[in-house]
PDB file of N, CA and C in Angstrom:
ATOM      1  N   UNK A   1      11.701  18.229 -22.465  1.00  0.00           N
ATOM      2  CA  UNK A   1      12.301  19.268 -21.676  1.00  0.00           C
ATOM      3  C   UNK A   1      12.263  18.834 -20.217  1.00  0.00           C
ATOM      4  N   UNK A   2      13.659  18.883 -19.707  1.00  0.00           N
ATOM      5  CA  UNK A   2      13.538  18.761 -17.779  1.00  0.00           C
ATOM      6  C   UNK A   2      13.389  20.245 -17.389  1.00  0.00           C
ATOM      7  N   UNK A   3      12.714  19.873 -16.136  1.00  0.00           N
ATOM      8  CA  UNK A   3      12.799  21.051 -15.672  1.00  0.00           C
ATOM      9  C   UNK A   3      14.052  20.673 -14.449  1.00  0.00           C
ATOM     10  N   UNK A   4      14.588  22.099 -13.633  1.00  0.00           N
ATOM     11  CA  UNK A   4      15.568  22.243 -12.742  1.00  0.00           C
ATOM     12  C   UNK A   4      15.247  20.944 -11.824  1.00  0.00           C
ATOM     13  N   UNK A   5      15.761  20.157 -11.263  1.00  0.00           N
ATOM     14  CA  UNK A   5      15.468  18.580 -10.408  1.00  0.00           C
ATOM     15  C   UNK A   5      15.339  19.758  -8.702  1.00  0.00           C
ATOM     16  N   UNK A   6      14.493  18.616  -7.856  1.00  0.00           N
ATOM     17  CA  UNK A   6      14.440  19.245  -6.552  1.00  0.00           C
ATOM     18  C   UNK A   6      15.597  18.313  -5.863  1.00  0.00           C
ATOM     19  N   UNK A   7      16.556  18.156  -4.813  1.00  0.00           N
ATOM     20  CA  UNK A   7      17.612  16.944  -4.389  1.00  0.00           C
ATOM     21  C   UNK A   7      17.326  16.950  -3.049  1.00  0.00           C
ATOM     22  N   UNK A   8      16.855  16.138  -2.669  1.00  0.00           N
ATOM     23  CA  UNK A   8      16.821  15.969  -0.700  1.00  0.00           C
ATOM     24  C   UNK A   8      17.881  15.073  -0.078  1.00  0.00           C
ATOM     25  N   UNK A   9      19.003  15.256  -0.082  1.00  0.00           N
ATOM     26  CA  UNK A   9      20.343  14.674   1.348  1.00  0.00           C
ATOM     27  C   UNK A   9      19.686  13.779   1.806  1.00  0.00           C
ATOM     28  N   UNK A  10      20.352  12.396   2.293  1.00  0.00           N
ATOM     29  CA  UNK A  10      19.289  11.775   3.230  1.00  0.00           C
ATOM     30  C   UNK A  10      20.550  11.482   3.792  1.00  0.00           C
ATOM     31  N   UNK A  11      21.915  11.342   3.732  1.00  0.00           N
ATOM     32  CA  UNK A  11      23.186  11.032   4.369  1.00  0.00           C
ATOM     33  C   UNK A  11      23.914  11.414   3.057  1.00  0.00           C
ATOM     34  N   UNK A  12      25.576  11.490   3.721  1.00  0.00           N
ATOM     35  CA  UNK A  12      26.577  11.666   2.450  1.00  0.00           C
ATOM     36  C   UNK A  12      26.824  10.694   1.017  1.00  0.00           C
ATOM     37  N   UNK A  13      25.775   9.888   1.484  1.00  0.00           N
ATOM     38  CA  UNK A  13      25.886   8.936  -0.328  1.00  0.00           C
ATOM     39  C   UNK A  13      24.426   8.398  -0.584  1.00  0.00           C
ATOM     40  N   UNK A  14      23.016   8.761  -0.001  1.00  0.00           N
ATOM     41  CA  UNK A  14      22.091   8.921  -0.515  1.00  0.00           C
ATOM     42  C   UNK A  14      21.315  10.143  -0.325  1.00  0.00           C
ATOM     43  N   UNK A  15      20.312  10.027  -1.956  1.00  0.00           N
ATOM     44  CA  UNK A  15      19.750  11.431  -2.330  1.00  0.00           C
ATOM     45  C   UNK A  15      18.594  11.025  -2.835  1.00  0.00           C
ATOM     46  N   UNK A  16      17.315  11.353  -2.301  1.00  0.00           N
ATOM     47  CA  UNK A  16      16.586  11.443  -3.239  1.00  0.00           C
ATOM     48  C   UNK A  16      16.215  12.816  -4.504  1.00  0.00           C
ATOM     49  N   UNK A  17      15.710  12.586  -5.521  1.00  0.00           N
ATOM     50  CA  UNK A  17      15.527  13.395  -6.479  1.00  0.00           C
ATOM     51  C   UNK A  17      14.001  13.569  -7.066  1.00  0.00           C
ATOM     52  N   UNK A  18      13.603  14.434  -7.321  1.00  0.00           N
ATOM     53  CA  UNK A  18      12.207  15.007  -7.970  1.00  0.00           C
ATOM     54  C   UNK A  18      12.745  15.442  -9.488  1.00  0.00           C
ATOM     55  N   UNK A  19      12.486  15.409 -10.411  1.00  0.00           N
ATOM     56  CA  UNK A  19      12.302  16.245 -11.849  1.00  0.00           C
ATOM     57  C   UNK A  19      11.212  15.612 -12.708  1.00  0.00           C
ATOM     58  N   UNK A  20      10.889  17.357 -13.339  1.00  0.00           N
ATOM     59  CA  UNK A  20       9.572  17.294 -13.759  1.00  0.00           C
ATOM     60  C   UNK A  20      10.269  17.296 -15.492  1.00  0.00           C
ATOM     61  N   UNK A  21       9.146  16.456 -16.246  1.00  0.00           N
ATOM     62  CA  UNK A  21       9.491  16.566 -17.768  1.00  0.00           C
ATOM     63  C   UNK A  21       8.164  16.765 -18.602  1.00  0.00           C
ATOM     64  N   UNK A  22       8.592  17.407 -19.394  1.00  0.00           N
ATOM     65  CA  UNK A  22       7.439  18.318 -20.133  1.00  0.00           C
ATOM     66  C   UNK A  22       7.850  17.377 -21.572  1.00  0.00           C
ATOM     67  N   UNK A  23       6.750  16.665 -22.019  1.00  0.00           N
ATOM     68  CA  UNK A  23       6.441  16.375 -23.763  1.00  0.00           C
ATOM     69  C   UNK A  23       5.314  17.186 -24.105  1.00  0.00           C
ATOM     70  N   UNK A  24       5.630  17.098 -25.298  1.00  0.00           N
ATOM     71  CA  UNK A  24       4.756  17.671 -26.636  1.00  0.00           C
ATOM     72  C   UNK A  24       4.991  17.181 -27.536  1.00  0.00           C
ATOM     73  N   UNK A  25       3.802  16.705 -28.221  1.00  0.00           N
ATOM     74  CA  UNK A  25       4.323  15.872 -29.413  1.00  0.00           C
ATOM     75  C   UNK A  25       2.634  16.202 -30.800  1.00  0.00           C
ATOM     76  N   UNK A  26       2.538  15.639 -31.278  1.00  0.00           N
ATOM     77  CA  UNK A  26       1.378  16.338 -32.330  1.00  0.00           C
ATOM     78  C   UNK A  26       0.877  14.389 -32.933  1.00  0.00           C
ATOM     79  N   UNK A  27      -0.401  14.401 -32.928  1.00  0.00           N
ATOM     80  CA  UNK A  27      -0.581  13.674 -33.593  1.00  0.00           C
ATOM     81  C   UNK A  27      -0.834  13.114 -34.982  1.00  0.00           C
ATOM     82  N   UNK A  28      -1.378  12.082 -35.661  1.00  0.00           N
ATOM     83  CA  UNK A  28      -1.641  12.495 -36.920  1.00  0.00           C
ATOM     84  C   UNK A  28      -2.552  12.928 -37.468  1.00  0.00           C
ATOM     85  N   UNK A  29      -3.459  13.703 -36.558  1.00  0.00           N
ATOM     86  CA  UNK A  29      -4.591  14.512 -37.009  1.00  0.00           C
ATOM     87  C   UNK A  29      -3.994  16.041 -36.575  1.00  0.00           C
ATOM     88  N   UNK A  30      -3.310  16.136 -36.722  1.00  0.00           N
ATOM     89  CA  UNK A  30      -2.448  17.585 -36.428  1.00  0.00           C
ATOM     90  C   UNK A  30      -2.808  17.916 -34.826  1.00  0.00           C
ATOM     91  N   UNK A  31      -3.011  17.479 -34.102  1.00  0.00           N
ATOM     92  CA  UNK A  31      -3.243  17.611 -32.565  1.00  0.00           C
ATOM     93  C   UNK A  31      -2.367  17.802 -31.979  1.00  0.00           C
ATOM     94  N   UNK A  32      -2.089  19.044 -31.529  1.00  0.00           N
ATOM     95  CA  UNK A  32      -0.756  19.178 -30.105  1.00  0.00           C
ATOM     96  C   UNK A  32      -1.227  18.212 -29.124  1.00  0.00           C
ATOM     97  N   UNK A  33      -0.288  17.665 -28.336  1.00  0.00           N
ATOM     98  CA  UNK A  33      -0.965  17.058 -26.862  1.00  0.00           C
ATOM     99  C   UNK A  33       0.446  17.019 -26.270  1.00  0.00           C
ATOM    100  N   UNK A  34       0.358  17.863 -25.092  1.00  0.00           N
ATOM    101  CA  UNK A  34       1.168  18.309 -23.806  1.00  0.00           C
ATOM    102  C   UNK A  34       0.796  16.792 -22.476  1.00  0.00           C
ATOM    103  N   UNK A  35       2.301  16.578 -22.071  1.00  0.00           N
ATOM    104  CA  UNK A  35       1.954  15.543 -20.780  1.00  0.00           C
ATOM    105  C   UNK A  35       3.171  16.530 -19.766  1.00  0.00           C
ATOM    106  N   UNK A  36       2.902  16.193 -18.439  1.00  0.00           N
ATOM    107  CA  UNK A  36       4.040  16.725 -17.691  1.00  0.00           C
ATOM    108  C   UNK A  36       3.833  15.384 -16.313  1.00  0.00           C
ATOM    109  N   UNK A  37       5.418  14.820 -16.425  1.00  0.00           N
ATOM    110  CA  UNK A  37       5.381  13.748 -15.809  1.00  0.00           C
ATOM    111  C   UNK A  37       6.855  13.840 -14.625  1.00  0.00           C
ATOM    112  N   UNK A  38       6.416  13.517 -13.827  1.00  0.00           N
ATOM    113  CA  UNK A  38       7.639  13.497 -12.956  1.00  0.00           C
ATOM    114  C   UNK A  38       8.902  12.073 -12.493  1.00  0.00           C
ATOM    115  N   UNK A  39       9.947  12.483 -12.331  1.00  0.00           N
ATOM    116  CA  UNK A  39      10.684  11.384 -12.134  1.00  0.00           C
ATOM    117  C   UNK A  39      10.919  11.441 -10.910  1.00  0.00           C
ATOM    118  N   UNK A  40      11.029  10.370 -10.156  1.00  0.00           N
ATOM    119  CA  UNK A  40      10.949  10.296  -8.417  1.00  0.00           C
ATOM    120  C   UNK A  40      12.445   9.046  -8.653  1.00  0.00           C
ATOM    121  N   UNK A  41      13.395   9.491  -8.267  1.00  0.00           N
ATOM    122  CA  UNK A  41      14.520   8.873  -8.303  1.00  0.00           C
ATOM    123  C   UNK A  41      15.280   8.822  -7.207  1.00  0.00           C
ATOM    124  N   UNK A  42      15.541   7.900  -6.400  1.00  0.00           N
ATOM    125  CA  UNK A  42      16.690   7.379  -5.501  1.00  0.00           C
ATOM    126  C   UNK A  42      18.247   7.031  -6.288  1.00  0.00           C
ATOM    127  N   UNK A  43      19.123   8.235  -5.839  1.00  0.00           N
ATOM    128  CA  UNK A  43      20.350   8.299  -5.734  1.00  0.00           C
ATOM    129  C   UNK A  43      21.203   7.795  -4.291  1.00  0.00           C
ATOM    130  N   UNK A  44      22.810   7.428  -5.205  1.00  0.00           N
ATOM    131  CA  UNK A  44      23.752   6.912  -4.210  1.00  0.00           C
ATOM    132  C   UNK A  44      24.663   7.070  -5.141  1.00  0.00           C
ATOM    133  N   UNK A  45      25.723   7.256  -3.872  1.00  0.00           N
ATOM    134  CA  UNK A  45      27.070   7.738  -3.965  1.00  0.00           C
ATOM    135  C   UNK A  45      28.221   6.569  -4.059  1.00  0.00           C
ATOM    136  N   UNK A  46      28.432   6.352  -5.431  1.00  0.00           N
ATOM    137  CA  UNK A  46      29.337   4.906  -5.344  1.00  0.00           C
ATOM    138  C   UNK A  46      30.461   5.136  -5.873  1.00  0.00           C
ATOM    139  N   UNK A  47      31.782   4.500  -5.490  1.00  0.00           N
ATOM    140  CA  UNK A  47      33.102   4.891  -6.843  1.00  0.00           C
ATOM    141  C   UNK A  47      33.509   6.171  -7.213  1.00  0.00           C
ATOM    142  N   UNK A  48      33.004   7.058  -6.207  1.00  0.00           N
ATOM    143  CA  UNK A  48      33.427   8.563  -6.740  1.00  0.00           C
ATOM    144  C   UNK A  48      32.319   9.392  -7.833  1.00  0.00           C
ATOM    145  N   UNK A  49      30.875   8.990  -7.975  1.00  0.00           N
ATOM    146  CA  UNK A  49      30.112   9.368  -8.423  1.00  0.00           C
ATOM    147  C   UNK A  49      28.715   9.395  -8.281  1.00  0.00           C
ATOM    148  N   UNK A  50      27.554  10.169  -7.878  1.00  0.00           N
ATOM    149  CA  UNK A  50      26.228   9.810  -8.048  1.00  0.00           C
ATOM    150  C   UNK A  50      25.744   8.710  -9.289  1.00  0.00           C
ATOM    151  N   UNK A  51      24.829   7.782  -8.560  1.00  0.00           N
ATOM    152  CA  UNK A  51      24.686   6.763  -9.638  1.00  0.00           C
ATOM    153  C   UNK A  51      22.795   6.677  -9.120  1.00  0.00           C
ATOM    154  N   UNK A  52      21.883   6.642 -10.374  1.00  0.00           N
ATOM    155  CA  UNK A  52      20.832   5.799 -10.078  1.00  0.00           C
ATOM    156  C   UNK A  52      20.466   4.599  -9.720  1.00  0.00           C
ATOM    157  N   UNK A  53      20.166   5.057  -8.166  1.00  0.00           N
ATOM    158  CA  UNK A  53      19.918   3.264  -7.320  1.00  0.00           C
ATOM    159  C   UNK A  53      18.057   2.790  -7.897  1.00  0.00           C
ATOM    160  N   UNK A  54      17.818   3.633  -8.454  1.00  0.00           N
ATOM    161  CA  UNK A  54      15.772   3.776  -8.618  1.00  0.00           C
ATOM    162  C   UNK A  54      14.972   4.852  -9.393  1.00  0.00           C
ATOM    163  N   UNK A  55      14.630   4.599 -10.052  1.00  0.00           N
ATOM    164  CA  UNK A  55      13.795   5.519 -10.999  1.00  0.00           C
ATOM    165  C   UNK A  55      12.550   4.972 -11.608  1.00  0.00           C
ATOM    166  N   UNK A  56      11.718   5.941 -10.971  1.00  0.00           N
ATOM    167  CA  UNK A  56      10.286   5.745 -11.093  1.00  0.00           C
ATOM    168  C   UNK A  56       9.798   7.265 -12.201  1.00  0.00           C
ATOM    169  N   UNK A  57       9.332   6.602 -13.054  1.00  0.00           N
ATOM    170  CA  UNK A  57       8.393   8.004 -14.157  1.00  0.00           C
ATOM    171  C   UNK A  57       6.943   7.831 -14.144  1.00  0.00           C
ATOM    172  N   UNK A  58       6.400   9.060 -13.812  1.00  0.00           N
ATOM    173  CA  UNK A  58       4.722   8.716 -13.779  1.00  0.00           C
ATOM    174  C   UNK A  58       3.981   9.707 -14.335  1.00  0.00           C
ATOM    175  N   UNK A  59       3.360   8.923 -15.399  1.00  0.00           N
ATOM    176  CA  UNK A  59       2.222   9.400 -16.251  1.00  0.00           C
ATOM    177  C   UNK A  59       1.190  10.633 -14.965  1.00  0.00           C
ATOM    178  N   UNK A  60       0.643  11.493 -15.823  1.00  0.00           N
ATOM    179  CA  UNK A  60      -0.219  12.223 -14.804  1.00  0.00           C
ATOM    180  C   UNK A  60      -1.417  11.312 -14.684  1.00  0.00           C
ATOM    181  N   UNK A  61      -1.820  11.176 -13.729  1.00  0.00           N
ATOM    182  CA  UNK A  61      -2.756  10.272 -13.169  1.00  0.00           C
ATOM    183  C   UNK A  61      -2.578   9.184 -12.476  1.00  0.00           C
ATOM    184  N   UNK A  62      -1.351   8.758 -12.485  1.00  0.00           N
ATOM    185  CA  UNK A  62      -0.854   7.256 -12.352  1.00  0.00           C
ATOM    186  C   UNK A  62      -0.761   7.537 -10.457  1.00  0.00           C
ATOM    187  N   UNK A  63      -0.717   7.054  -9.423  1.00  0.00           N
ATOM    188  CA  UNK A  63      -0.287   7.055  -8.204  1.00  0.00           C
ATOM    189  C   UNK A  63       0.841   6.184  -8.284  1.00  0.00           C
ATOM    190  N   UNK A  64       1.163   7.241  -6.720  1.00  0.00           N
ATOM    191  CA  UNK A  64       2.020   7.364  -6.800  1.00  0.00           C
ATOM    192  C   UNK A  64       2.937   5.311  -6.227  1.00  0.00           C
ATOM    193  N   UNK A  65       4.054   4.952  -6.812  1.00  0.00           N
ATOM    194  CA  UNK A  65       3.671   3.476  -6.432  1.00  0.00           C
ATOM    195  C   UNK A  65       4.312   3.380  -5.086  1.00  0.00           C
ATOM    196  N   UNK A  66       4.294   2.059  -4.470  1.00  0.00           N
ATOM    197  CA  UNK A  66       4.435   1.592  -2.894  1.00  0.00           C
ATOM    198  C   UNK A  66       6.273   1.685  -3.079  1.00  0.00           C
ATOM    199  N   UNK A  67       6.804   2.583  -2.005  1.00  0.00           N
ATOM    200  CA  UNK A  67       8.647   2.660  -1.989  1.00  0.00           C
ATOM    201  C   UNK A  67       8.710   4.241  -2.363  1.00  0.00           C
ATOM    202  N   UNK A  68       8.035   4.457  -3.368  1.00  0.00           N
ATOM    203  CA  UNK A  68       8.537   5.894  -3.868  1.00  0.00           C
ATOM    204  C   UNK A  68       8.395   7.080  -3.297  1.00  0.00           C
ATOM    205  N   UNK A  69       9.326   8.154  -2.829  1.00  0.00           N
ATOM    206  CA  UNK A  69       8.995   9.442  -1.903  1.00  0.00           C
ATOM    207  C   UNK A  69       7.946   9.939  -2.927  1.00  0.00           C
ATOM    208  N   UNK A  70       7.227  10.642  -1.763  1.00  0.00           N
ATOM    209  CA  UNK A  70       6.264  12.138  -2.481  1.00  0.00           C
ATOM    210  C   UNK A  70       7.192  13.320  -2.651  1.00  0.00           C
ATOM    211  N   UNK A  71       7.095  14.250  -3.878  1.00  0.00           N
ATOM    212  CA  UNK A  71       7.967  15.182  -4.105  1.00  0.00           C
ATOM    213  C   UNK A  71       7.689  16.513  -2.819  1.00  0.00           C
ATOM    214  N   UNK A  72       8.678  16.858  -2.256  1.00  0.00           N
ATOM    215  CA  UNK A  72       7.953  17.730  -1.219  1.00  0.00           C
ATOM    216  C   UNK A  72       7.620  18.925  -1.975  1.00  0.00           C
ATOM    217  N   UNK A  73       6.401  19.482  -0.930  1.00  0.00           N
ATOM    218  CA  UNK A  73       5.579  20.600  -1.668  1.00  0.00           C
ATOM    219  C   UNK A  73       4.157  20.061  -1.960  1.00  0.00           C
ATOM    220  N   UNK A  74       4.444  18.695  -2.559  1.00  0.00           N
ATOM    221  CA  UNK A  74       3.032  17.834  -2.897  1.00  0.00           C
ATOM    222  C   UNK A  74       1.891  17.343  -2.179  1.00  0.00           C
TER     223      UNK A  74
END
């Protein structure tokens, strides 16, 4: 599941992006286990369309890596 993405303008053909994604999955000992991980993505405006210039996904715990915005709010 995504949740709604946050979009920050940085000029008319780059964007950065925040969205949060929710798994659930069960193991084989019947175990629910919930993760909620965020995508930190650099957008650009090419050819008449938003295109992914960068996409970073991070495990909870993971820091955050060297290039990637902090989601604001954070």
């Amino acid at each position: 599941m995504l949740v709604q993405p946050v979009i920050e303008f940085e000029g008319p053909t780059r964007a950065l992006a925040w969205t949060d994604m929710a798994g659930l999955a069960t193991d084989e000992a019947g175990i629910a286990r919930a993760n909620l991980s965020p995508y930190h993505d650099r957008l650009v405006f090419e050819e008449e369309c938003w295109r992914f210039a960068a996409r970073a996904l991070l495990i909870a715990g993971d820091e955050l890596p060297a290039g990637v915005a902090q989601s604001p709010g954070a």
